[in-house]
C-alpha atoms as a PDB file:
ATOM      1  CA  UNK A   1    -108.157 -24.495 -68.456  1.00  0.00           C
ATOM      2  CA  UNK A   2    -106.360 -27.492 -65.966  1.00  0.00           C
ATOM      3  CA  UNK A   3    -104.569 -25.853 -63.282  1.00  0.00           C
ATOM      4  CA  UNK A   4    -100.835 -26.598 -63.437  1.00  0.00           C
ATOM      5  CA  UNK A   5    -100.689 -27.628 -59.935  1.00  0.00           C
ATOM      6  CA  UNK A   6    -100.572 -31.470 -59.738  1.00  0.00           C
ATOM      7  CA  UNK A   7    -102.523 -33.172 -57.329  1.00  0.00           C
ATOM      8  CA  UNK A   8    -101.497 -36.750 -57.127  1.00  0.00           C
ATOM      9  CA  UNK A   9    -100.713 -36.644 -53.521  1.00  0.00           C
ATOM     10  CA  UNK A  10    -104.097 -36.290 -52.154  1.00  0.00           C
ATOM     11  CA  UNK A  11    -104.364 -40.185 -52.731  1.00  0.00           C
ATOM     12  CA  UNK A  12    -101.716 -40.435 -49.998  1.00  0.00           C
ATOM     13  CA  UNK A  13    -103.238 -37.997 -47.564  1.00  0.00           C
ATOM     14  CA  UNK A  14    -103.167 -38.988 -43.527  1.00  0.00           C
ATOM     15  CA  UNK A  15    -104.037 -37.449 -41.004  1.00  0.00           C
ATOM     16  CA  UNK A  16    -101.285 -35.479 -40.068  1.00  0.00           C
ATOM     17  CA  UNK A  17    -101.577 -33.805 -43.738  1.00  0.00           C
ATOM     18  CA  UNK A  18    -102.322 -29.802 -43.377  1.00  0.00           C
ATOM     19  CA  UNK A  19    -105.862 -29.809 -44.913  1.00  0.00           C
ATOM     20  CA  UNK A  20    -106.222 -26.230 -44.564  1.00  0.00           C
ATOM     21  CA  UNK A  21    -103.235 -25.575 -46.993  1.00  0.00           C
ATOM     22  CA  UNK A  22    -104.446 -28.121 -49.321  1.00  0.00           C
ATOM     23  CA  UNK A  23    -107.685 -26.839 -49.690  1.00  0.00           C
ATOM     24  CA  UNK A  24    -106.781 -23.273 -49.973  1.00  0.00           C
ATOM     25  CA  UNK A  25    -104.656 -24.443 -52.872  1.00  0.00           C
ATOM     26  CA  UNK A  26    -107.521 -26.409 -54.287  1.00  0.00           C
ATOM     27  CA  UNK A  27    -110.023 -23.135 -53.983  1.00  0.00           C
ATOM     28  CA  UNK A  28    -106.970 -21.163 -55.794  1.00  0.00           C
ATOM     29  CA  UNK A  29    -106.804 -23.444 -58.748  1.00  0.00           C
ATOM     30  CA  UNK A  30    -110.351 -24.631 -58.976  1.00  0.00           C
ATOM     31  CA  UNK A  31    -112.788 -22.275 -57.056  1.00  0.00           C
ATOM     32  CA  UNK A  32    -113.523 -20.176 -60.281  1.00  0.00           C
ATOM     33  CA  UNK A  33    -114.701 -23.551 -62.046  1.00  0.00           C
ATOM     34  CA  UNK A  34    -116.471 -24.744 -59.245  1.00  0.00           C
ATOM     35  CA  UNK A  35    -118.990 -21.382 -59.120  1.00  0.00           C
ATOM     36  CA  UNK A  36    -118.813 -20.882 -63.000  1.00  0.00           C
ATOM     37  CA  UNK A  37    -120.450 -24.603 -63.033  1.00  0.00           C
ATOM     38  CA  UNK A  38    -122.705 -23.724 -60.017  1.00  0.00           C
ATOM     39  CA  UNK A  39    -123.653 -20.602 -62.015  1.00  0.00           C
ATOM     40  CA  UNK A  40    -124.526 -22.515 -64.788  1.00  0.00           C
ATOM     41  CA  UNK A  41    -127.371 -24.357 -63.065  1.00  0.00           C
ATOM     42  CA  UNK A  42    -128.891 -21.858 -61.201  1.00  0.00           C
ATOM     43  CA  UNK A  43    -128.745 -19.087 -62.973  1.00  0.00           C
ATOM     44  CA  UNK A  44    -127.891 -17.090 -59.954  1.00  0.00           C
ATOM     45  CA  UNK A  45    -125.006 -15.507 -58.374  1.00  0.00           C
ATOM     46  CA  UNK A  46    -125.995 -15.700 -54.774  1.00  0.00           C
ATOM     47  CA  UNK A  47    -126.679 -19.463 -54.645  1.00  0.00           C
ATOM     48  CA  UNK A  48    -123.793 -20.053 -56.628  1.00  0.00           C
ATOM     49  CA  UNK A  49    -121.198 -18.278 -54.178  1.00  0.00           C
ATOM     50  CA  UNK A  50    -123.651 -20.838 -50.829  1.00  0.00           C
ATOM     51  CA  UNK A  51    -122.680 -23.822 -53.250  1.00  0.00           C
ATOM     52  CA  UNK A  52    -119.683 -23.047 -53.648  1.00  0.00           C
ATOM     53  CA  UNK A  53    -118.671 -22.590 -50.211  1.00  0.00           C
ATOM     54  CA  UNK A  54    -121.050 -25.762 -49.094  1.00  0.00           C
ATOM     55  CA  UNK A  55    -118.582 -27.612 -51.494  1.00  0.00           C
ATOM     56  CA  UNK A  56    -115.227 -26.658 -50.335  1.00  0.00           C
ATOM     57  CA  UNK A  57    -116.378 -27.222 -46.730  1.00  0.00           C
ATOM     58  CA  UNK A  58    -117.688 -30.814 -47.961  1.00  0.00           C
ATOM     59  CA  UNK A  59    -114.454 -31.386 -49.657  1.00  0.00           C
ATOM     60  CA  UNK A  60    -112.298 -30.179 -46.387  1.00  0.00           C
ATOM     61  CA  UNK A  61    -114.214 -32.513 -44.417  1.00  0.00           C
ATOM     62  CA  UNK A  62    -113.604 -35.725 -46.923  1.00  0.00           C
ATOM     63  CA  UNK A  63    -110.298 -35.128 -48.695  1.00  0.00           C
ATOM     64  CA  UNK A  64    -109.222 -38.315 -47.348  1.00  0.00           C
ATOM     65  CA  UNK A  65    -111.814 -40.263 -49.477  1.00  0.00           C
ATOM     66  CA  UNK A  66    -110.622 -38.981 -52.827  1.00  0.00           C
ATOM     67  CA  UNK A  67    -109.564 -42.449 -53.985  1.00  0.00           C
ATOM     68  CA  UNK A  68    -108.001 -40.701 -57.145  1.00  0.00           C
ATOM     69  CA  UNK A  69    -110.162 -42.683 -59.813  1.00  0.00           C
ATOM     70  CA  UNK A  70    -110.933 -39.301 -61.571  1.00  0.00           C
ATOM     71  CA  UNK A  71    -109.042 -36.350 -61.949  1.00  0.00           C
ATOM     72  CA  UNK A  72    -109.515 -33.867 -59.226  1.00  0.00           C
ATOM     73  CA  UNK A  73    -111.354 -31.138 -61.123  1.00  0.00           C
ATOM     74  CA  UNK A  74    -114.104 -34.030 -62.010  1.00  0.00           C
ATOM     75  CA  UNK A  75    -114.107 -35.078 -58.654  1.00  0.00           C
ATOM     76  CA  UNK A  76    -114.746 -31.223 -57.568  1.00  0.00           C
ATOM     77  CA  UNK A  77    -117.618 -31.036 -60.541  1.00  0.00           C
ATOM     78  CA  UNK A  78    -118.923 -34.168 -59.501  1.00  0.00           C
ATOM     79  CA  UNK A  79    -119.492 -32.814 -55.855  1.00  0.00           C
ATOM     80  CA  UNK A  80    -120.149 -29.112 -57.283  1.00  0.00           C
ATOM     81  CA  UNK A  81    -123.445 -30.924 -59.523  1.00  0.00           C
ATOM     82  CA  UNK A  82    -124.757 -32.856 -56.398  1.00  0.00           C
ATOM     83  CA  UNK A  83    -124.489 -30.214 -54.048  1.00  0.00           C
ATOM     84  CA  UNK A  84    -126.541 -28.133 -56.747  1.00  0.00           C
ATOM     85  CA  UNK A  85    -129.223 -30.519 -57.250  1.00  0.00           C
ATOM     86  CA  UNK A  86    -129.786 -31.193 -53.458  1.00  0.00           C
ATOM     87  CA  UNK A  87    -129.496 -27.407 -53.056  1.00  0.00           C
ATOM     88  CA  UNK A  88    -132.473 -27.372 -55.262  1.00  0.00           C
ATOM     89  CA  UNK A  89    -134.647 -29.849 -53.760  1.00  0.00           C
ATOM     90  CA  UNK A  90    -134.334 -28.431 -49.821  1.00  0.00           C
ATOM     91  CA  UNK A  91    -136.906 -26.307 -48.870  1.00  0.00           C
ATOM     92  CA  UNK A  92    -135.288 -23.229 -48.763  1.00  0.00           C
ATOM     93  CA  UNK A  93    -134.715 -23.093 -52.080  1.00  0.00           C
ATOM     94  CA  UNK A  94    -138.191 -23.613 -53.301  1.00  0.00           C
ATOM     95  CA  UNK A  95    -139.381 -20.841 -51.080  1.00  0.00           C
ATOM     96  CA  UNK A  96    -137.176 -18.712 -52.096  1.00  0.00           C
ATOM     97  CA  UNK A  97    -137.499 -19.217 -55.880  1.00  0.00           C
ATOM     98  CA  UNK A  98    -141.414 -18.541 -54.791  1.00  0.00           C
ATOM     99  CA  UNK A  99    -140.757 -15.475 -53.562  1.00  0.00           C
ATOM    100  CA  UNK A 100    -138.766 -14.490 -56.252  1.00  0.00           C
ATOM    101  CA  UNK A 101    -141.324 -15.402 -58.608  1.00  0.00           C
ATOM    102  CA  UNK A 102    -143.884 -13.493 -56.826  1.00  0.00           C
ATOM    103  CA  UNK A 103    -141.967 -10.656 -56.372  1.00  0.00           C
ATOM    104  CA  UNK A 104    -140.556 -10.707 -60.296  1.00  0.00           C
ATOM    105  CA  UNK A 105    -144.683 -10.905 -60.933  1.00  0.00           C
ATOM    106  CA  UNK A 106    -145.273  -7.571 -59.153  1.00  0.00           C
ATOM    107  CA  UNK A 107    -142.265  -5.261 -60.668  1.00  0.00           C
ATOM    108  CA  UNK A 108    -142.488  -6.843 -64.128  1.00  0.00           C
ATOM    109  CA  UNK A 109    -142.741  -3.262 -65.271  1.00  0.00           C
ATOM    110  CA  UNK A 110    -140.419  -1.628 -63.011  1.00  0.00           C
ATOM    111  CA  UNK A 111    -137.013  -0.796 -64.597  1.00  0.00           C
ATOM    112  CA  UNK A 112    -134.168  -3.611 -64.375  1.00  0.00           C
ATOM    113  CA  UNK A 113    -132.395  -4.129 -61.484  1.00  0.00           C
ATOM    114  CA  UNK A 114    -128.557  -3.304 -61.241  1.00  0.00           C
ATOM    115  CA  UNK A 115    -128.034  -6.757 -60.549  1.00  0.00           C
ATOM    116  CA  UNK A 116    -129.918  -7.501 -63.455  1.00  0.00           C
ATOM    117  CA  UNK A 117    -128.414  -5.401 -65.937  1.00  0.00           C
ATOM    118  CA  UNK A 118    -124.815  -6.210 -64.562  1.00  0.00           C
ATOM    119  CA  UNK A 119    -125.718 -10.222 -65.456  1.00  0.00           C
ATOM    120  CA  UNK A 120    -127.487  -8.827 -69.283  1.00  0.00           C
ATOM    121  CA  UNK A 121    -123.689  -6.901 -69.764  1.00  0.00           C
ATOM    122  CA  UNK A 122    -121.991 -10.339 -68.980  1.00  0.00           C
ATOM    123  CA  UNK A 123    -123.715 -12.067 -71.196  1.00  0.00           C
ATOM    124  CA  UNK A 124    -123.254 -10.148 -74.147  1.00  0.00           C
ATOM    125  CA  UNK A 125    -121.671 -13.084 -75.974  1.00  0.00           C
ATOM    126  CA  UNK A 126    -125.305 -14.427 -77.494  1.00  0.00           C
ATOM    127  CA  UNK A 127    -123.777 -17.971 -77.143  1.00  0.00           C
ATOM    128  CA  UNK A 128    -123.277 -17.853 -73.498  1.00  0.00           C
ATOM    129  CA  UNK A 129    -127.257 -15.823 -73.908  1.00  0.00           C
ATOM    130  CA  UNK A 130    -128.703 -19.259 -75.547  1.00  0.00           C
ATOM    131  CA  UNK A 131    -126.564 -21.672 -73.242  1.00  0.00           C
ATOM    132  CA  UNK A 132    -128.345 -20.601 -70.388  1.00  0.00           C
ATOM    133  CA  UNK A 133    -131.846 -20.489 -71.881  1.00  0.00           C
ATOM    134  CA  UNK A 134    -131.225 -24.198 -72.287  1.00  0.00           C
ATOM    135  CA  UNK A 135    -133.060 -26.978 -70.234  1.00  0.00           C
ATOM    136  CA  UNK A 136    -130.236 -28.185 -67.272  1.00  0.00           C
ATOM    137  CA  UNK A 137    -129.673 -31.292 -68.572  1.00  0.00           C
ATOM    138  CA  UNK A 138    -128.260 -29.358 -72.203  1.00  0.00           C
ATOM    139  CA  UNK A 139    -126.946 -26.613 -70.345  1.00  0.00           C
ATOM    140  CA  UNK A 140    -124.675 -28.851 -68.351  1.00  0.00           C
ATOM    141  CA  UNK A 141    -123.189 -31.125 -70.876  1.00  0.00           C
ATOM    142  CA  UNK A 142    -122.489 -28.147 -72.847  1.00  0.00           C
ATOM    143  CA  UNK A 143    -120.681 -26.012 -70.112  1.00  0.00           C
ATOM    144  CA  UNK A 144    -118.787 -29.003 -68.982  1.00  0.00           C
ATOM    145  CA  UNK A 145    -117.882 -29.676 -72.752  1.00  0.00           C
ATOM    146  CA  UNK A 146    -117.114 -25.973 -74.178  1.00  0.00           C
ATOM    147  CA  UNK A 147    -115.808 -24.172 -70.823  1.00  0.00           C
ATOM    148  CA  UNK A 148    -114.398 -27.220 -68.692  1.00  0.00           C
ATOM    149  CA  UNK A 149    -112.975 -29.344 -71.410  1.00  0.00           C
ATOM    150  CA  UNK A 150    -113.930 -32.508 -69.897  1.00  0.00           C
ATOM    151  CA  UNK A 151    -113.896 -35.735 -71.764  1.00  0.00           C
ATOM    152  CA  UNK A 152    -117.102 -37.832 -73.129  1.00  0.00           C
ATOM    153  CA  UNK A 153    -115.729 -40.621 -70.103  1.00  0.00           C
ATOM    154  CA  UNK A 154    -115.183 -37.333 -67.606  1.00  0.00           C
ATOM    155  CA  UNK A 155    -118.656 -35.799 -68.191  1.00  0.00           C
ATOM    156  CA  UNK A 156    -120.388 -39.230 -67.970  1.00  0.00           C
ATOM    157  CA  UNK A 157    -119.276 -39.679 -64.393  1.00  0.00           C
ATOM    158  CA  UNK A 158    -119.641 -35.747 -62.768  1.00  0.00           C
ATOM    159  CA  UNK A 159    -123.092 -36.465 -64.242  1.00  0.00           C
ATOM    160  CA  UNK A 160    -123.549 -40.178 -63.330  1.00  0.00           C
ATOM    161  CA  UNK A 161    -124.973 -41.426 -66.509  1.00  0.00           C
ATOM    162  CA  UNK A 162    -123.085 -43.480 -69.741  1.00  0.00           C
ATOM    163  CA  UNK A 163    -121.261 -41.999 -72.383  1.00  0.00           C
ATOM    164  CA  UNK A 164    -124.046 -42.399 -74.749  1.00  0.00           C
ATOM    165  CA  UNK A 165    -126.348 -40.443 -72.879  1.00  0.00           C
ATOM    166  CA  UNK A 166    -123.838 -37.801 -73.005  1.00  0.00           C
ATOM    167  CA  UNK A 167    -123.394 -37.749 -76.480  1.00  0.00           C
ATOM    168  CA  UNK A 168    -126.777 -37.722 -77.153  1.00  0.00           C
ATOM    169  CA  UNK A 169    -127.333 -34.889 -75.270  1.00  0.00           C
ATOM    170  CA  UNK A 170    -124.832 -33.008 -76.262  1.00  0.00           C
ATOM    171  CA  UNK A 171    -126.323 -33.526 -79.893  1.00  0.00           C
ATOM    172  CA  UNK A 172    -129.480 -32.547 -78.580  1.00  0.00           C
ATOM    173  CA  UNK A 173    -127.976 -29.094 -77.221  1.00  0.00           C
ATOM    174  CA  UNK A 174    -126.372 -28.123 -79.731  1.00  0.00           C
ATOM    175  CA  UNK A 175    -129.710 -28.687 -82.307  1.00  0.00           C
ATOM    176  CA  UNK A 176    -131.489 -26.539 -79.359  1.00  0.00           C
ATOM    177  CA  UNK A 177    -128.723 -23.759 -80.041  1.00  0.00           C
ATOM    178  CA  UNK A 178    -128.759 -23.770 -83.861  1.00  0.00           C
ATOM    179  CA  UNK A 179    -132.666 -23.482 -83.976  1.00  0.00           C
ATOM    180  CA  UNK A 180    -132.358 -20.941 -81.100  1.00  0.00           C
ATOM    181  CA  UNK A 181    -129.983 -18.926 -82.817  1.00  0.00           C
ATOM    182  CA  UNK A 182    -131.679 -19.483 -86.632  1.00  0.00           C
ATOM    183  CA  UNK A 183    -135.191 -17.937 -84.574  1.00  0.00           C
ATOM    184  CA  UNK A 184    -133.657 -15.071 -83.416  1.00  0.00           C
ATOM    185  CA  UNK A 185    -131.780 -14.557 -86.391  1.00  0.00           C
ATOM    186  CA  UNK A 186    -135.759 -14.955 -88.728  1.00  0.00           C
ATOM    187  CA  UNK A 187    -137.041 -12.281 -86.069  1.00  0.00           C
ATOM    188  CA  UNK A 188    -134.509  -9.582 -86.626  1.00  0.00           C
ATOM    189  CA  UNK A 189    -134.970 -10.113 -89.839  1.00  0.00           C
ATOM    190  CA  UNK A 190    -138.475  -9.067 -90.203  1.00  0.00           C
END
């Protein structure tokens, strides 16, 4: 899924450069990625569309320190993953999730929400169903693996750890999967 627009002149950027043109064309080609992988931690949609945004306005504000050591769309993953994981550790978003959990306590047998039962039609695909029952840490080599298509060197640096922790996680997910899949697969049987 690489975008066909090339990129290769951000490394020469000054500050005459129109930024505004150059990050609308870098939303176009890589905004869908960017919230797919934000999706993919947080399993949900309206802190995925703040991290998002948070991202493009932290890229806008340092496209001149892309030193071009990576491709772009880790670069953008790399930032995308950070922005997540501080995202999760400000306040905000542990009272929220608190109040969510509270709340989620109290209608437990209240019918779905709409919300709800749009995300349960868009994950039909039991694959995607088990990928994001996964532990982050699986969840996110797998995604960046199966849906990005990044290389074992690629994934090691959005995620800032060595290839062999990569591979041994990915190893790890996919066992989580198969028993996952074999469980569900016993209890529809009987």
């Amino acid at each position: 899924m690489e975008s066909n627009v090339n990129f290769d002149y951000l490394k020469y950027l000054s500050a005459s450069s129109d930024k505004k043109a150059i990050l609308n064309e870098l939303m176009n080609a890589y905004g869908k990625d960017v919230w797919n992988y934000a999706y993919s931690i947080t399993r949900k949609w309206d802190q995925a569309d703040d991290i998002t945004q948070e991202v493009f306005i932290k890229v806008y504000r340092n496209l001149s320190t892309f030193r071009s050591e990576s491709s772009v769309k880790t670069w953008l993953l790399a930032i995308t993953r950070n922005m997540t994981l501080d995202y999760r550790k400000s306040a905000f978003y542990r009272k929220v999730t608190l109040v969510d959990f509270i709340a989620s306590r109290g209608e437990c047998e209240q019918a779905a929400s709409t919300e709800h039962e749009v995300l349960s039609k868009m994950a039909v695909n039991e694959m995607w169903d088990l990928v994001l029952k996964l532990p982050v840490k699986y969840r996110e080599v797998l995604i960046l693996y199966a849906h990005h298509q990044l290389s074992m060197k690629e994934m090691a640096e959005v995620l800032g750890v060595s290839e062999g922790t990569i591979k041994s996680r990915l190893f790890h997910a996919r066992g989580k999967i198969s028993k996952m899949k074999e469980s569900r697969s016993l209890g529809s049987d009987g």
